[in-house]
C-alpha atoms as a PDB file:
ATOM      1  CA  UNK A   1       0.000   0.000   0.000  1.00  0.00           C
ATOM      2  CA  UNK A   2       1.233   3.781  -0.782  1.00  0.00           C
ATOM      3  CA  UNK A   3       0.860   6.393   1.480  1.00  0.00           C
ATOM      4  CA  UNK A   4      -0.447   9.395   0.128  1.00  0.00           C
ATOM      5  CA  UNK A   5       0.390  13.112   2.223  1.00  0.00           C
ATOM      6  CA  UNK A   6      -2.836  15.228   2.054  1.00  0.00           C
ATOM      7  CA  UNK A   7      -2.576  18.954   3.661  1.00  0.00           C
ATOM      8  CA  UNK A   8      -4.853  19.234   7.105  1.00  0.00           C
ATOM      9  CA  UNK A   9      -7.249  21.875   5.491  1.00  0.00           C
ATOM     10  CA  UNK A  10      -7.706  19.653   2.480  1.00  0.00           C
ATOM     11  CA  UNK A  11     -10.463  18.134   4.312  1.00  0.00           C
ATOM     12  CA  UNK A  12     -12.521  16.452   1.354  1.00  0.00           C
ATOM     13  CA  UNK A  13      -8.817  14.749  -0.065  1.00  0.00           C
ATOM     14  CA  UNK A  14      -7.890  13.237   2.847  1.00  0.00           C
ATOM     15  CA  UNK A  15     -11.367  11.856   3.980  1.00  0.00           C
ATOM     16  CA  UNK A  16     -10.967  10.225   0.523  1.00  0.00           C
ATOM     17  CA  UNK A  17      -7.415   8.994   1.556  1.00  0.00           C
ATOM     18  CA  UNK A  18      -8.327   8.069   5.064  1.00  0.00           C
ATOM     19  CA  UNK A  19     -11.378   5.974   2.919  1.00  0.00           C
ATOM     20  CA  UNK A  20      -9.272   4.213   0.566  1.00  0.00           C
ATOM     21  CA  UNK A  21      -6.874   2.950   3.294  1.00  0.00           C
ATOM     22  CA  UNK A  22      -9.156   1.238   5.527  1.00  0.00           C
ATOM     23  CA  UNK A  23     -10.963  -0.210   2.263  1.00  0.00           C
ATOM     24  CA  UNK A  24      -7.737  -1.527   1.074  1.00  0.00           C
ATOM     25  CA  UNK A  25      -6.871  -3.143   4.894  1.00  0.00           C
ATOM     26  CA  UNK A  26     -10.044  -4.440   5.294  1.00  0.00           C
ATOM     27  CA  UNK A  27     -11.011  -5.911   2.320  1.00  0.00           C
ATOM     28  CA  UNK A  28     -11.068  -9.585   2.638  1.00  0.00           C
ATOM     29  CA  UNK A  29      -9.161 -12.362   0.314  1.00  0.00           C
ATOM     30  CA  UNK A  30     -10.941 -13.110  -2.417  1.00  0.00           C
ATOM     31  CA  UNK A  31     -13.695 -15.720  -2.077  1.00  0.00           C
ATOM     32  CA  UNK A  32     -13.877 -14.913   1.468  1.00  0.00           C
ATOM     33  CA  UNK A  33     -16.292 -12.252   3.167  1.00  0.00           C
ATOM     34  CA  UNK A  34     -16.058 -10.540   6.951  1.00  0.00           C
ATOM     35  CA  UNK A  35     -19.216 -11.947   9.016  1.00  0.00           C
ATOM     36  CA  UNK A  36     -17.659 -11.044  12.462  1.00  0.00           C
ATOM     37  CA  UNK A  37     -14.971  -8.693  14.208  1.00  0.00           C
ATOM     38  CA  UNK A  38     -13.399  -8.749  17.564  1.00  0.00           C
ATOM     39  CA  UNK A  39     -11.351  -6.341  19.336  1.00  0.00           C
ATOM     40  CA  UNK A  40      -9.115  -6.558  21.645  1.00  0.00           C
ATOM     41  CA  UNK A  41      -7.800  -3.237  23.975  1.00  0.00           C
ATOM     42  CA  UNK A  42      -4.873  -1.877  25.618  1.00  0.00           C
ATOM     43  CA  UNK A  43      -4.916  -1.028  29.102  1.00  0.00           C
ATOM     44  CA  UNK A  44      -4.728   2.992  28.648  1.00  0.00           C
ATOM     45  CA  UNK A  45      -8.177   2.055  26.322  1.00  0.00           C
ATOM     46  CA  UNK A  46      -7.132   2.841  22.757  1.00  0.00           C
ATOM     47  CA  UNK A  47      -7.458  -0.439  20.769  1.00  0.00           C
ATOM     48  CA  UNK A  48      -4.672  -2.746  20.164  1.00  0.00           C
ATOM     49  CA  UNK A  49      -6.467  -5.110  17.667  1.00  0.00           C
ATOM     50  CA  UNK A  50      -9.659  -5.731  15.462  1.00  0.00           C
ATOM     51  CA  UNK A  51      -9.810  -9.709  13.931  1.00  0.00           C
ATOM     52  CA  UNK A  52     -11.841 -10.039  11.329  1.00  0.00           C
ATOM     53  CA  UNK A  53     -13.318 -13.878  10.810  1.00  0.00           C
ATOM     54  CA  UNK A  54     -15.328 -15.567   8.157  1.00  0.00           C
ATOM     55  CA  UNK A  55     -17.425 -18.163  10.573  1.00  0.00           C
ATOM     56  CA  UNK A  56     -15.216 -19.314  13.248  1.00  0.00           C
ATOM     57  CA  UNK A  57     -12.210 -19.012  10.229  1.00  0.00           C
ATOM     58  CA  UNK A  58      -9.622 -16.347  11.186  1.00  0.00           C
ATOM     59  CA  UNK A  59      -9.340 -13.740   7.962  1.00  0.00           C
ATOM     60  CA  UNK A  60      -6.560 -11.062   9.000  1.00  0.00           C
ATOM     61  CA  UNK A  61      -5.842  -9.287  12.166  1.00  0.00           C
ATOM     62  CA  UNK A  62      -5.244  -5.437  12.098  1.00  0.00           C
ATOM     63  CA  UNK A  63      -2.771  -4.406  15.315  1.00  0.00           C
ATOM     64  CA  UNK A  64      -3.142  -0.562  16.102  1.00  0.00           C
ATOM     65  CA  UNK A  65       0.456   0.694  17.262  1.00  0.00           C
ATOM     66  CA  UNK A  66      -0.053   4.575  19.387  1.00  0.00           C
ATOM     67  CA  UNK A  67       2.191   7.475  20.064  1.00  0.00           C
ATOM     68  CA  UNK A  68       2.686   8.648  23.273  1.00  0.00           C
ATOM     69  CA  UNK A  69       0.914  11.437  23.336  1.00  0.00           C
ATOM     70  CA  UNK A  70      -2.109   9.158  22.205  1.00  0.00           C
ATOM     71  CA  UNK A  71      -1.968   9.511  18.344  1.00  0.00           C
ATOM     72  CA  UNK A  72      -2.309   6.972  16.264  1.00  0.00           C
ATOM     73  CA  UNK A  73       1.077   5.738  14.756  1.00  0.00           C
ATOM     74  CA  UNK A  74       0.734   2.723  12.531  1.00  0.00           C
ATOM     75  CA  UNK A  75      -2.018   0.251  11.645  1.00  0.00           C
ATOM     76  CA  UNK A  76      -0.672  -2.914  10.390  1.00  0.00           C
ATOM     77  CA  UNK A  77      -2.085  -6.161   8.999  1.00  0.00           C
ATOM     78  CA  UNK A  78      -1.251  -9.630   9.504  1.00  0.00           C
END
């Protein structure tokens, strides 16, 4: 996946950018579809990771990595 650097006041671009990312993580593999998520949480509350299953069969797992002034560094997907 590319990352793509939209300006802050550029609103409508990067709502487009911040749309096409999380499409692209979350789409499933092909043949499959998402019929459940789980989450799982860190102890200061931000969210560590969302699994995505088909059934009881484990898709991909996205793991939320934070800053420590509590913004959100990297999402990556296993």
């Amino acid at each position: 996946m590319t990352s793509q650097e939209v300006p802050y006041w550029r609103y409508e671009e990067a709502y487009k950018a911040i749309h096409s990312a999380l499409s692209g993580l979350m789409a499933p593999p092909a043949g499959k579809r998402i019929t459940r998520l789980t989450f799982t949480w860190n102890a200061d509350g931000t969210l560590r990771t969302i699994k995505a299953f088909m059934g009881n069969e484990p898709l991909f797992t996205l793991t939320f990595s934070w800053n420590a002034n509590g913004t959100l560094q990297e999402v990556a997907r296993t």
